[in-house]
Protein backbone atom coordinates (compact mmCIF):
# COMPACT_ATOMS: atom_id res chain seq x y z
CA UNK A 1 30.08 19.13 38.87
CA UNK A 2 26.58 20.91 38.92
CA UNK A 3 27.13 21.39 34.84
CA UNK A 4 28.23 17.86 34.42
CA UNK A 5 24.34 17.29 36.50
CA UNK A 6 22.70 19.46 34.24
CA UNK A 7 24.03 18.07 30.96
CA UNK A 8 23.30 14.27 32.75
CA UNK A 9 19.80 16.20 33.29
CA UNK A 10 18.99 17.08 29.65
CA UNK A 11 20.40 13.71 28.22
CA UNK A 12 18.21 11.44 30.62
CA UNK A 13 15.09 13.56 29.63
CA UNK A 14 15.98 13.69 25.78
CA UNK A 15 16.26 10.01 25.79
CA UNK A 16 12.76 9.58 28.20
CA UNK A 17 11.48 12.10 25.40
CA UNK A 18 12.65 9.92 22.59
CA UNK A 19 11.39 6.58 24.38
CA UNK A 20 8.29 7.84 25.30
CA UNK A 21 7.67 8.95 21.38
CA UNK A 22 8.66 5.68 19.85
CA UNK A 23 6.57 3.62 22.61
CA UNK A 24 3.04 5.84 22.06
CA UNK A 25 3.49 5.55 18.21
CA UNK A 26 3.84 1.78 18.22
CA UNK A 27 1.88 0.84 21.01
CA UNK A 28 -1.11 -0.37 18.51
CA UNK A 29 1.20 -2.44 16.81
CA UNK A 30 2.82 -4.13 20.00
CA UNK A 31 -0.50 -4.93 21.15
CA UNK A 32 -0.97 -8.41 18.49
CA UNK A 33 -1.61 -10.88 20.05
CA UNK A 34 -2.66 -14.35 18.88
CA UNK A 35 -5.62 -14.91 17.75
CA UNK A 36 -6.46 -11.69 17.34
CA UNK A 37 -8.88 -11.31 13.83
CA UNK A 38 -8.91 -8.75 10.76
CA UNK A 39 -11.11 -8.25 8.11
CA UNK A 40 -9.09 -7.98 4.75
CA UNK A 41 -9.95 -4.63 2.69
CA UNK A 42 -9.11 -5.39 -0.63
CA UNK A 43 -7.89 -7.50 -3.02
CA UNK A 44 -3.89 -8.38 -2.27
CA UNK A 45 -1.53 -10.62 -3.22
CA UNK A 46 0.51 -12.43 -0.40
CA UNK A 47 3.41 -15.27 -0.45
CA UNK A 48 1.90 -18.60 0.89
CA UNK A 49 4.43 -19.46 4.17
CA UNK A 50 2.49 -23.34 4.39
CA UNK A 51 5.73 -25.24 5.26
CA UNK A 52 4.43 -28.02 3.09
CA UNK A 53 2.53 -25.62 0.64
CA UNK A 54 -1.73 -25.87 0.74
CA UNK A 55 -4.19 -26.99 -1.65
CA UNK A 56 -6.72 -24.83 -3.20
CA UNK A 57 -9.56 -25.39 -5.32
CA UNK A 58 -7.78 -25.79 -8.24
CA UNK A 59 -4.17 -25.05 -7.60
CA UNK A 60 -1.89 -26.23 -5.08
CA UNK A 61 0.09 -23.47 -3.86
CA UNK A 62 3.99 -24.40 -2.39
CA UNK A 63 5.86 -22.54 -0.09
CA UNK A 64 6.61 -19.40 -1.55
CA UNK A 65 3.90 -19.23 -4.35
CA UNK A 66 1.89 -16.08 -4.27
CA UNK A 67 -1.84 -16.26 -3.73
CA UNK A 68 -5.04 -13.45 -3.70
CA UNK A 69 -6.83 -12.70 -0.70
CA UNK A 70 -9.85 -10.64 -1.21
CA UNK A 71 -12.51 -8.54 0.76
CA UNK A 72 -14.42 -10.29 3.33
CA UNK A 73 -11.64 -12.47 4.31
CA UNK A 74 -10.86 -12.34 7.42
CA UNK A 75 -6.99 -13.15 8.91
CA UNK A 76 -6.19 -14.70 12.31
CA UNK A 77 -2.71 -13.41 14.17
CA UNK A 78 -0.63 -16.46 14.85
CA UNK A 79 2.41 -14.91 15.89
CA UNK A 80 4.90 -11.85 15.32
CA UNK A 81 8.40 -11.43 14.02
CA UNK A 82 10.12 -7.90 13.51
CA UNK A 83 7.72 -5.70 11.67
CA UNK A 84 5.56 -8.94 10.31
CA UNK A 85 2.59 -10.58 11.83
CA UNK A 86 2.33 -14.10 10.77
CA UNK A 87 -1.54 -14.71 9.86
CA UNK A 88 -4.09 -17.61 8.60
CA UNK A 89 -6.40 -16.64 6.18
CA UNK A 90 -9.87 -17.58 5.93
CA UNK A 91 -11.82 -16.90 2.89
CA UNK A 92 -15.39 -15.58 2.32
CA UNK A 93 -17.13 -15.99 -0.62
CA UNK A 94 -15.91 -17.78 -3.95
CA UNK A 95 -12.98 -19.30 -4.37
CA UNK A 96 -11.01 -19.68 -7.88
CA UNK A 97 -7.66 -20.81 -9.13
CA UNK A 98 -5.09 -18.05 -7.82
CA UNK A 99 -7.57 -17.26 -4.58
CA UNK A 100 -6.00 -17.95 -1.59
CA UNK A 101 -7.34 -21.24 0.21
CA UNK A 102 -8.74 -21.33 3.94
CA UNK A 103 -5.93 -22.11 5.90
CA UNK A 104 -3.31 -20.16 4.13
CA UNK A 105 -0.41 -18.75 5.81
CA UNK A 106 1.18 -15.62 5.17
CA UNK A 107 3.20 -12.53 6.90
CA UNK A 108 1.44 -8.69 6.92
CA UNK A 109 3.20 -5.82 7.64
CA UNK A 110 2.36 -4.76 11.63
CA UNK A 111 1.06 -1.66 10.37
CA UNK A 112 -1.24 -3.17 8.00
CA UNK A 113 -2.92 -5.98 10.76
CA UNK A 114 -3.40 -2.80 12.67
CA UNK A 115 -5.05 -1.07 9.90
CA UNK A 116 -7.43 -3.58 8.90
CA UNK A 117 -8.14 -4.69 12.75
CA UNK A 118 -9.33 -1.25 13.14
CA UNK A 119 -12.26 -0.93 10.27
CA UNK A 120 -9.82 -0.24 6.92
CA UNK A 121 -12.14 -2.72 5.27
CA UNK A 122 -15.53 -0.80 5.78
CA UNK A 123 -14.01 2.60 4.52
CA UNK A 124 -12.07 1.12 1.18
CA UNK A 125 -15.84 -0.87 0.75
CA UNK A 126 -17.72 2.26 1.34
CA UNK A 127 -15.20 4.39 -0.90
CA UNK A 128 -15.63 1.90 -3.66
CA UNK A 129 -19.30 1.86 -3.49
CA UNK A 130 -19.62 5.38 -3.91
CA UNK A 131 -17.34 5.28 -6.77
CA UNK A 132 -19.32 3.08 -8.15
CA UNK A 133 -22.57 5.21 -8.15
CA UNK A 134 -20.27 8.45 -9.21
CA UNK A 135 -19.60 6.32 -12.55
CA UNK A 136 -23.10 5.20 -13.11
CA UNK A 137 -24.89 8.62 -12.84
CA UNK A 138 -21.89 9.65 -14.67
CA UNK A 139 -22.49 7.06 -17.64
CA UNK A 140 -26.49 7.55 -17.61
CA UNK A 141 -26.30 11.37 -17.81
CA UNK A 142 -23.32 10.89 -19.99
């Protein structure tokens, strides 16, 4: 009896162990919530989820086509399913013929809403901007 209590013992505190693991590492991502904003990083391609497609500026774009978004665009949490967050896009700066238009719809990855809600898109902008100088001194002093 007091060995069948131990054993009880170690399997209720391996599994609080286990739970309390998976619940800290995806607490960020449980905490979406609509409405909540993120600045895109980079250029991406996504597949538009407009149930009756959306028009662009020069290409209308059906359900299922696959559009660009592109650094500073900014995405708006509509809802969660699984591992996806369903967002609306909103677009900054000029648009062309493959760009995503404002009001496209689209699923990221959990992980990646998280990402980009927490500053992704300044570092990948800074990082590209140093890059940038690294090749020009590079190319001048050639």
């Amino acid at each position: 009896m007091i060995r069948e209590r131990k054993i009880c013992g170690v399997i209720l505190l391996t599994l609080f162990t286990v739970l309390s693991v998976v619940l800290v590492v995806s607490a960020p991502v449980l905490g979406i919530e609509r409405g909540d904003v993120a600045l895109v990083p980079d250029r991406t391609w996504v597949e538009i989820m407009n149930p009756d497609g959306i028009q662009g500026r020069e290409t209308f774009f059906n359900f299922g086509s696959t559009a660009e978004i592109n650094y500073p665009g900014i995405v708006t949490a509509l809802g969660t399913h699984e591992n996806k967050v369903l967002v609306r896009y909103k677009c900054s700066g000029k648009d062309y013929s493959i760009m995503c238009p404002n009001g496209g719809v689209f699923f990221l990855d959990k992980k990646d809403f998280v990402e980009w809600k927490s500053g992704k898109a300044a570092k990948v902008q800074k990082d590209k901007r140093l890059l940038k100088n690294l090749v020009r001194r590079l190319i001048k002093t050639g």
